[in-house]
Protein backbone atom coordinates (compact mmCIF):
# COMPACT_ATOMS: atom_id res chain seq x y z
CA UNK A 1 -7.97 230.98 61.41
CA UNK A 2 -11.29 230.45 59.45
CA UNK A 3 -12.03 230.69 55.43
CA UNK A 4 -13.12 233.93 54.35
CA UNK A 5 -16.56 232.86 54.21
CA UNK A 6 -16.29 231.76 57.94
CA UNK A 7 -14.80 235.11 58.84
CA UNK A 8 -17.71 236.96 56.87
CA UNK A 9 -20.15 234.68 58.96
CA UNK A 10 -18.64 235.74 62.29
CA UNK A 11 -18.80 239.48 61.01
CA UNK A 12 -22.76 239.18 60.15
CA UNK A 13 -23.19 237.55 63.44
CA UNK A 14 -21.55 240.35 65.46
CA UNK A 15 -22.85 243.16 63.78
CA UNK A 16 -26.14 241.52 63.55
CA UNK A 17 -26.04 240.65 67.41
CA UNK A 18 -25.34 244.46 68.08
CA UNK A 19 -28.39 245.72 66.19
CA UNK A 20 -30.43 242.90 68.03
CA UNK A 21 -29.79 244.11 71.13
CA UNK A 22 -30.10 247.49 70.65
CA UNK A 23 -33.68 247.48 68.32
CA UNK A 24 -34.80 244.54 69.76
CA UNK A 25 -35.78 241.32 66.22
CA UNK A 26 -38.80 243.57 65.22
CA UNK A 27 -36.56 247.09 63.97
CA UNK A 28 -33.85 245.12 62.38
CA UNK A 29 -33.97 244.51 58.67
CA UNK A 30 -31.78 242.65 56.79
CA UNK A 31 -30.87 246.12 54.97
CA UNK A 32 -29.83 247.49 58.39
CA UNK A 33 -27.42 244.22 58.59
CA UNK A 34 -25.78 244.80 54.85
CA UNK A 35 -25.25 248.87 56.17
CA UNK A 36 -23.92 247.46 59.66
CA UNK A 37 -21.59 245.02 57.87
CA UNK A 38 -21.04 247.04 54.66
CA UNK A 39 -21.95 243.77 52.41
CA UNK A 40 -24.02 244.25 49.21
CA UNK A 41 -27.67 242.10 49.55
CA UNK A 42 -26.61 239.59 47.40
CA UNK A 43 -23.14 239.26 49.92
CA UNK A 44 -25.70 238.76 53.00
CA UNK A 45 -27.69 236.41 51.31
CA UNK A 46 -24.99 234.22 50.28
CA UNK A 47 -24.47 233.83 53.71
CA UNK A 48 -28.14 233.81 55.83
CA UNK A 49 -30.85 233.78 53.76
CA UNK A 50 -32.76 235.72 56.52
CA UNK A 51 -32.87 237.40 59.72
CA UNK A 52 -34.26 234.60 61.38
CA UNK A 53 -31.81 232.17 59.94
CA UNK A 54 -28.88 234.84 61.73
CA UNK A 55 -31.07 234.70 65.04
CA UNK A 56 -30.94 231.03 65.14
CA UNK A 57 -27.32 230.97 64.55
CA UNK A 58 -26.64 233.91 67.15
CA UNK A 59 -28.46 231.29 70.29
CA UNK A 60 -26.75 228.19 69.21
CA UNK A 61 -24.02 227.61 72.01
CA UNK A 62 -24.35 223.81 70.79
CA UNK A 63 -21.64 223.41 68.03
CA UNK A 64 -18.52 224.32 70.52
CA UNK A 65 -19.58 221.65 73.53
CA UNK A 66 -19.71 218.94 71.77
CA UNK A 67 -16.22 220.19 69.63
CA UNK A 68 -14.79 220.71 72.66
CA UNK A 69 -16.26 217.09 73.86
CA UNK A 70 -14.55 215.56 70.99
CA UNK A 71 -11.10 217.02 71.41
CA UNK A 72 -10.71 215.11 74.54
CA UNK A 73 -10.99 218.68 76.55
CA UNK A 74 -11.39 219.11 80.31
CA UNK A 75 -15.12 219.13 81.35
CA UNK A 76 -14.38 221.51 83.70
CA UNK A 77 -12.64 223.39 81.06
CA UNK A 78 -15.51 222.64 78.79
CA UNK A 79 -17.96 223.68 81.51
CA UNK A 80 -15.87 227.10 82.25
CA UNK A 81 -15.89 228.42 78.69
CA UNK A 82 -19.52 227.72 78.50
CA UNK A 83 -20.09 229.87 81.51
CA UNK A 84 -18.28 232.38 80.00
CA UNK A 85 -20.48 232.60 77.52
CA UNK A 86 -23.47 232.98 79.37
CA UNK A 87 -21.51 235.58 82.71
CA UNK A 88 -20.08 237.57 79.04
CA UNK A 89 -23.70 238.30 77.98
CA UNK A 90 -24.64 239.94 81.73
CA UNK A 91 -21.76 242.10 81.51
CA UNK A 92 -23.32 245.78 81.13
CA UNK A 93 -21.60 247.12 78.70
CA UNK A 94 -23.20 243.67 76.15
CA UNK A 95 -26.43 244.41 75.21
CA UNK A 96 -27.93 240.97 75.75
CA UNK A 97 -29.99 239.08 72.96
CA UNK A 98 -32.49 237.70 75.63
CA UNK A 99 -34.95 240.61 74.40
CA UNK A 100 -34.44 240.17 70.84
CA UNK A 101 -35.44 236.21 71.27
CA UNK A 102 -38.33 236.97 73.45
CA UNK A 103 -39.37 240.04 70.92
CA UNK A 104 -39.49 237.19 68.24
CA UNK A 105 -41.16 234.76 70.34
CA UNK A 106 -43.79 237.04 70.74
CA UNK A 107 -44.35 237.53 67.35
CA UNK A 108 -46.07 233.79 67.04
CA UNK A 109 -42.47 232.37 66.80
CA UNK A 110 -43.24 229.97 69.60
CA UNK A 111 -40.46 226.92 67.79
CA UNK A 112 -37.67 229.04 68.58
CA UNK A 113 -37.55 229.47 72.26
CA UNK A 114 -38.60 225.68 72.09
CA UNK A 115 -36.32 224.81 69.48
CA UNK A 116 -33.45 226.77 71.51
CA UNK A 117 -34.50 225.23 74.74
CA UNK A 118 -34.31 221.55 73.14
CA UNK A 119 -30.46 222.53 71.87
CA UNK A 120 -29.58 223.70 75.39
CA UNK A 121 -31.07 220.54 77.22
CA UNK A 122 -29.04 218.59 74.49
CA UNK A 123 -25.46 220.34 75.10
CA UNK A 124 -26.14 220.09 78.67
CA UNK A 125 -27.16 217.03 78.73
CA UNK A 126 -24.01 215.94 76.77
CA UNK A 127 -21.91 218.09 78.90
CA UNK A 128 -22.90 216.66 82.63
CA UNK A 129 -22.63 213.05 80.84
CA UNK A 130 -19.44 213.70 79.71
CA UNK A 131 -18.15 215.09 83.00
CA UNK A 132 -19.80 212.22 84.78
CA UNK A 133 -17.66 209.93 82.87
CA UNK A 134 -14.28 211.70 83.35
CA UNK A 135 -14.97 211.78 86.94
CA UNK A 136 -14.65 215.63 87.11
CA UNK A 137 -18.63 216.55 87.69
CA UNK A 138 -20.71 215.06 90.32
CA UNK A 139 -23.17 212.32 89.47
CA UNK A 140 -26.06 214.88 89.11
CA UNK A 141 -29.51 215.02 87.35
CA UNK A 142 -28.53 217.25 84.09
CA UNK A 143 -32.07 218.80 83.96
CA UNK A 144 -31.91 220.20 87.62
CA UNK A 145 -28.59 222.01 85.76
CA UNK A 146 -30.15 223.06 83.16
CA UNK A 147 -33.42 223.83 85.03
CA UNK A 148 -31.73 226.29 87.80
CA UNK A 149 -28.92 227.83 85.28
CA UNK A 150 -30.86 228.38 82.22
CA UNK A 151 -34.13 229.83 83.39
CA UNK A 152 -32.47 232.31 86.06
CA UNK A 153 -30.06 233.46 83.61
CA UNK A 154 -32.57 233.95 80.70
CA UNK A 155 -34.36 235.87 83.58
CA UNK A 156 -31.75 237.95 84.93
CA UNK A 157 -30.82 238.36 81.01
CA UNK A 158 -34.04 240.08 80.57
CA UNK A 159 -34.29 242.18 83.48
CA UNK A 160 -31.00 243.37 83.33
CA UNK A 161 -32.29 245.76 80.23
CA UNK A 162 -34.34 247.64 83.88
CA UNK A 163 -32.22 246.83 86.59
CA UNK A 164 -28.89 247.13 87.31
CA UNK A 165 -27.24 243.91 89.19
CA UNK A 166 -24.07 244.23 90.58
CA UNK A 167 -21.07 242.25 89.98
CA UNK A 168 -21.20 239.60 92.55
CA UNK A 169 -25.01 239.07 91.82
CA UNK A 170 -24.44 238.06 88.21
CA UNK A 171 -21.05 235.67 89.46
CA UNK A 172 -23.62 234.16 91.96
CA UNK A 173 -25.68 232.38 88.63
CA UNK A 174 -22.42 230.73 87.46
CA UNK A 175 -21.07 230.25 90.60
CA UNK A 176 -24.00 227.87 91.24
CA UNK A 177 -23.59 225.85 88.49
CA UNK A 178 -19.79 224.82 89.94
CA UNK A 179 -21.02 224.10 93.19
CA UNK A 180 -23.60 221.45 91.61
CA UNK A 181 -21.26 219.68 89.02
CA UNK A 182 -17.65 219.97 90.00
CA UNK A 183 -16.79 217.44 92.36
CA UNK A 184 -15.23 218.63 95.72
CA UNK A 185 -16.14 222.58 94.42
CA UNK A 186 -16.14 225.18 96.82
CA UNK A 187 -14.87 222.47 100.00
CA UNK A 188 -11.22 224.63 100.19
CA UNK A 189 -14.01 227.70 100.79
CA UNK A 190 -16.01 226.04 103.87
C-alpha cells in the first residue's frame, strides 16, 4: 500500500486519464482535474504542476519493467503484465489515451510522442535483453518487437475511437508479440 501522497497521485492519474479520453488534451483543464478529483488547486499542484506533466506520467509504462526486472521476476511474467497493459487499453469499455497524445502532438508538442517513443524502445529494449539472458525469450532483434507491437497497437488504439474490432482481432496484436519472444510459443498449437 502506497503513502497518501502516492495514493493521491494514482487518483489524479485516473481521473485525469478519464477526462483525456473522453475530451481529448485540448478540453481538459487543470480545473476540470481538481472538480474530477475533488482536490483544491493548490492540492493538484502539489502534486503535477501541469496537465502536461500528468500526460507524461499517464504514457510512462517504463518505471514497472525495469521494477519488475529488478525483483528477479519472470520475463515472461514481466512480458505478460506489460501486455496487459497495452490489450487493457483496447478493451471498449477504456476510452484509450492514444487520441489525447496525438491531440497534443498536434498542438506543436512534437518531444512527446518522441520522448514517449524513446521510453518504450528503452523498456523494450531492457525487457527482450533481459529475457534473452534468462533463456525464456528468443534471441530476437528488440526493435522488430517494438517496431510491429508498438506502431499497430498505437494504430489500432486510434482507430478503435471509429471502428469497432472484435475480440479476437485485438488478442491477435499481443498474441504476436508471444509468438516472436517466448521460446517454443505457440509449438503445443501447431
Amino acid at each position: 500500500m502506497g503513502t497518501k501522497g502516492e495514493n493521491t497521485k494514482r487518483e489524479i492519474c485516473r481521473e485525469a486519464a478519464k477526462l483525456f479520453s473522453k475530451k481529448g488534451y485540448k478540453d481538459v483543464s487543470m480545473q476540470d482535474i481538481c472538480n474530477a478529483t475533488g482536490l483544491s488547486k493548490g492540492g493538484l499542484y502539489r502534486h503535477f504542476g501541469s496537465k502536461e506533466e500528468i500526460l507524461f506520467q499517464l504514457i510512462s509504462k517504463e518505471k514497472r519493467v525495469f521494477e519488475d526486472i529488478e525483483q528477479g521476476k519472470s520475463a515472461v511474467d514481466v512480458l505478460e503484465n506489460l501486455l496487459k497493459v497495452y490489450r487493457e487499453d483496447l478493451e471498449p469499455d477504456v476510452e484509450s489515451m492514444a487520441y489525447a497524445l496525438f491531440e497534443y502532438a498536434s498542438m506543436g508538442n512534437g518531444q512527446v510522442p518522441d520522448s514517449s517513443n524513446t521510453e518504450d524502445k528503452r523498456y523494450w529494449h531492457k525487457l527482450v535483453k533481459y529475457g534473452v539472458s534468462t533463456g525464456e525469450f528468443n534471441d530476437v532483434d528488440p526493435d522488430v518487437v517494438m517496431d510491429s507491437f508498438l506502431y499497430a497497437f498505437r494504430g489500432a488504439a486510434m482507430w478503435r475511437r471509429v471502428l469497432t474490432f472484435q475480440e479476437e482481432t485485438l488478442d491477435h496484436l499481443t498474441e504476436a508479440v508471444r509468438y516472436l519472444l517466448i521460446k517454443d510459443y505457440g509449438e503445443e498449437k501447431i
